[in-house]
Protein backbone atom coordinates (compact mmCIF):
# COMPACT_ATOMS: atom_id res chain seq x y z
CA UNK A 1 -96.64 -44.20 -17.48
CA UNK A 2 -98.37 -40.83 -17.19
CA UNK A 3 -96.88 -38.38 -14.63
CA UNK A 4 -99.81 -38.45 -12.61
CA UNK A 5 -98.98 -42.36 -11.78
CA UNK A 6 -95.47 -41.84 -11.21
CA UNK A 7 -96.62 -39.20 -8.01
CA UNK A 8 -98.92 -41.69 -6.87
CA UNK A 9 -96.10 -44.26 -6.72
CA UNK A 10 -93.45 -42.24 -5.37
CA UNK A 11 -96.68 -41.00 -2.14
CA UNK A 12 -96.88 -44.92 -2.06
CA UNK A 13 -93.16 -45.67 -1.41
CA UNK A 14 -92.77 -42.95 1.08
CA UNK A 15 -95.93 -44.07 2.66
CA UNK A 16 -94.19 -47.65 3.52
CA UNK A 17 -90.29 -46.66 4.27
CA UNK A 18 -92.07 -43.85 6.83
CA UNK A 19 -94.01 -47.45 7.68
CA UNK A 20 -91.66 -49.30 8.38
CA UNK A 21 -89.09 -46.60 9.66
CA UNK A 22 -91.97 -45.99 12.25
CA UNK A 23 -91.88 -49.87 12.93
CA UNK A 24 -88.77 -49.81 14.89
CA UNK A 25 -88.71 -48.07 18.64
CA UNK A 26 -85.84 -49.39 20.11
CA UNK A 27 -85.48 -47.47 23.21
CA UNK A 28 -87.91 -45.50 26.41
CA UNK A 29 -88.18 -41.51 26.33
CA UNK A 30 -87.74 -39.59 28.99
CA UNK A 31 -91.65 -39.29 29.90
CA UNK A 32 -91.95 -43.07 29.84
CA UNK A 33 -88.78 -43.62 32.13
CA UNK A 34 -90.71 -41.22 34.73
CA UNK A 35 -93.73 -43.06 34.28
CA UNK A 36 -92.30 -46.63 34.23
CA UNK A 37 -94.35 -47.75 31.18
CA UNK A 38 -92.77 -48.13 28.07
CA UNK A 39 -93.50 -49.33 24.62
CA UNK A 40 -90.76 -50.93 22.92
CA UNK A 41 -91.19 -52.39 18.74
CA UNK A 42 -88.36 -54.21 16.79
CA UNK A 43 -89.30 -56.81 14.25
CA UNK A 44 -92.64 -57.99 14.11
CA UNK A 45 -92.84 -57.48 17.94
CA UNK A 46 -94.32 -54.61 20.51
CA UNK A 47 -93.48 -55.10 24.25
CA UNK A 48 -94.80 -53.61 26.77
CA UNK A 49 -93.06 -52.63 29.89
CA UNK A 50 -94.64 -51.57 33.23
CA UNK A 51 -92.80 -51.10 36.43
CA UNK A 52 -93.27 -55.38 37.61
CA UNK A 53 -94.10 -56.81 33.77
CA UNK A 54 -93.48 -57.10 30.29
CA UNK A 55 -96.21 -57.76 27.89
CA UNK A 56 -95.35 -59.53 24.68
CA UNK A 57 -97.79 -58.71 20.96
CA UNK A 58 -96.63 -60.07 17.82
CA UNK A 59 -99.75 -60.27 16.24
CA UNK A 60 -101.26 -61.38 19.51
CA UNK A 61 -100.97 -60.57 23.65
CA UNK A 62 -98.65 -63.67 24.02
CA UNK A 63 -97.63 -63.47 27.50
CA UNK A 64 -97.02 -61.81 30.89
CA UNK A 65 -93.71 -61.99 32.04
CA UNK A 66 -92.55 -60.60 35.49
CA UNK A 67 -89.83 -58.15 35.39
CA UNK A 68 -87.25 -59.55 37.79
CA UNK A 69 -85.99 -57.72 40.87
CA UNK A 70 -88.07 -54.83 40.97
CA UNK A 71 -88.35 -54.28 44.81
CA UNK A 72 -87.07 -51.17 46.06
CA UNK A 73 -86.64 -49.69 42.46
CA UNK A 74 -86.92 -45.41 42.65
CA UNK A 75 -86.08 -44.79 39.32
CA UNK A 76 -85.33 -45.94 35.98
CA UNK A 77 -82.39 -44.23 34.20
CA UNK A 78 -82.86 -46.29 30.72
CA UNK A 79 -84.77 -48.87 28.82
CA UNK A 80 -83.47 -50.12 25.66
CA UNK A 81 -83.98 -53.54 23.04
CA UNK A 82 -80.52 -54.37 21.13
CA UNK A 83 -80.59 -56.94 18.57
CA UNK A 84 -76.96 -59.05 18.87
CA UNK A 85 -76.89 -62.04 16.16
CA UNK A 86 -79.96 -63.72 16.52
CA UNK A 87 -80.53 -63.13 20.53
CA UNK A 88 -82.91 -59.70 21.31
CA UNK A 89 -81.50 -58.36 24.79
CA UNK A 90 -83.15 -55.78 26.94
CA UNK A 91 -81.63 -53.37 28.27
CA UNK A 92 -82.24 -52.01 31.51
CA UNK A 93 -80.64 -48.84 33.67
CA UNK A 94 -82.61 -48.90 37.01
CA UNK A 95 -81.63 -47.10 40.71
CA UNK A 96 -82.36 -49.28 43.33
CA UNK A 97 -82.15 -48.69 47.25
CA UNK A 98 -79.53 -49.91 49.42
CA UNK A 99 -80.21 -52.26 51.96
CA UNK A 100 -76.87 -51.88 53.61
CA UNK A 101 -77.22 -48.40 54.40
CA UNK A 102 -80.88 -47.15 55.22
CA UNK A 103 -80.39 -44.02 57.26
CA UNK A 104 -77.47 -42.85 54.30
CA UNK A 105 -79.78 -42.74 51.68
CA UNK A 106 -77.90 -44.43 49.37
CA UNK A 107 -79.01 -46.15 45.87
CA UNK A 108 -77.43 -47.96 43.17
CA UNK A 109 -77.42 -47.71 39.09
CA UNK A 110 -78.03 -51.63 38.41
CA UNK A 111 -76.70 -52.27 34.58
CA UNK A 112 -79.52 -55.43 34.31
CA UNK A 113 -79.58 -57.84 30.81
CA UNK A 114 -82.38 -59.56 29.81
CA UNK A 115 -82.85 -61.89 27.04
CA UNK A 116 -85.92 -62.36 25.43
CA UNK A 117 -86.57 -65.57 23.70
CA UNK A 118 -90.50 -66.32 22.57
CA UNK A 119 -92.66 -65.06 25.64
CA UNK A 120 -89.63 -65.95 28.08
CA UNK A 121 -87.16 -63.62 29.96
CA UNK A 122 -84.05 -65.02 31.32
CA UNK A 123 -82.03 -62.99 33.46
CA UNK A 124 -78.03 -62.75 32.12
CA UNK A 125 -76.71 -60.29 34.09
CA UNK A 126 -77.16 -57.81 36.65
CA UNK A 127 -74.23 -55.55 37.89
CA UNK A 128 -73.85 -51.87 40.16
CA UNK A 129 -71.70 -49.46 37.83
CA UNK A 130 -72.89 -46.38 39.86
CA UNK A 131 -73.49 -45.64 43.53
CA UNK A 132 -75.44 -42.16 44.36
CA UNK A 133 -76.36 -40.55 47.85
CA UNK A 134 -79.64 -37.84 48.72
CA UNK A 135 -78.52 -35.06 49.41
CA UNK A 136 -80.68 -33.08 52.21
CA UNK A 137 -84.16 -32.53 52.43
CA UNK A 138 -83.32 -28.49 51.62
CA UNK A 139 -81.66 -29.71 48.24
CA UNK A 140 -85.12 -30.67 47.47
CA UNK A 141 -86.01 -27.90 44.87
CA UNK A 142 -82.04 -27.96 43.59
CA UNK A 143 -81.62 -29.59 40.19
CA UNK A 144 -79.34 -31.70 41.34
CA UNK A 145 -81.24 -33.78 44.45
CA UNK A 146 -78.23 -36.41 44.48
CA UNK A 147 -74.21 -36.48 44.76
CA UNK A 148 -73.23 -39.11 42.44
CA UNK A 149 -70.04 -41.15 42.05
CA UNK A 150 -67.81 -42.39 39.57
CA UNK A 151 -70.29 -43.97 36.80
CA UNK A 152 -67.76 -47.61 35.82
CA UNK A 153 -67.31 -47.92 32.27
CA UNK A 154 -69.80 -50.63 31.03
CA UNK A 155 -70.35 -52.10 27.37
CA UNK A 156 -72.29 -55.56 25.90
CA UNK A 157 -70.67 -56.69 22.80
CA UNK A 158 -70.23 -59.72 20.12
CA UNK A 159 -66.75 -61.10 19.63
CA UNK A 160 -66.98 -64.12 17.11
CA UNK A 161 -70.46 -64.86 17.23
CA UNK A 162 -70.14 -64.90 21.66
CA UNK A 163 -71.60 -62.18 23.36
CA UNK A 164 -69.50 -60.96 26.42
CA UNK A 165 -70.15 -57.42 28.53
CA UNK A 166 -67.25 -55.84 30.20
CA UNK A 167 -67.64 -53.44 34.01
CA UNK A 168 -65.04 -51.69 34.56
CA UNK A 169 -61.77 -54.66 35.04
CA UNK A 170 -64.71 -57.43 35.30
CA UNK A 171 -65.75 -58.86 31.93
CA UNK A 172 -66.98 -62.32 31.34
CA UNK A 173 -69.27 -64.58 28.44
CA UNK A 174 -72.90 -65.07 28.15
């Protein structure tokens, strides 16, 4: 094979592993977070995440799917897809606002799983493994706008084919 072939192959094999390196997006930047709207890609599939949906493409725009409990939600802290065995679990950081205490201020970090199977979500778990307070309206223009406390230890996981999550001493099965 002439050398001129050979650099045409070699352009052609970078061409796809950059293709299918590009193919995977497994978790929101920083701009999307602040915008709630994300585009997520593992597989074959692309979903799309607003602030109250998720939009499912595989080839397709399969289905709408409401994001569940997203009243009261200020901000989202992280947004990711993990692929454990042969379930695809969404992962979802998210301060919420207290109901308990209006006139403190106070919101919550809720650590929330979702499964995705086909065009369905199912709601596995939702826990608080953060608690944060506003600080006052003069800390507005300070870095720092919140006091935070103790962020629990938190972690999903397969253990012989089960998948279990663990907050700080709580842990349990899927």
């Amino acid at each position: 094979m002439p050398l001129r072939s050979w650099n045409l192959l070699a352009i052609a094999l970078i061409v796809c592993w950059q293709g299918s390196a590009l193919a995977k997006k497994l978790q929101c930047q920083s701009k999307e977070l602040k915008l709630q709207n994300c585009e997520i890609k593992l597989d074959e599939a692309e979903y799309s995440i607003s602030s109250t949906s998720v939009r499912i493409f595989d080839g397709t725009w399969r289905g709408v799917v409401d994001l569940p409990k997203t009243e009261k939600v200020t901000e989202w802290e992280n947004l990711k897809l993990r692929s454990l065995g042969d379930r695809k679990i969404l992962i979802w950081k998210v301060w919420r606002e207290e109901d308990s205490a209006p006139k403190l201020d106070l919101e919550s970090l809720h650590w929330v799983l979702l499964e995705i199977k086909g065009i369905k979500m199912n709601l596995l778990l939702d826990k608080i493994i953060q608690k944060r307070r506003r600080k006052s309206p003069e800390a507005e223009e300070q870095p720092s706008r919140f006091l935070k406390g103790t962020l629990e230890a938190h972690r999903l996981y397969l253990q012989d084919e089960d998948l279990k999550w663990k907050v700080a001493h709580q842990e349990g099965e899927i």
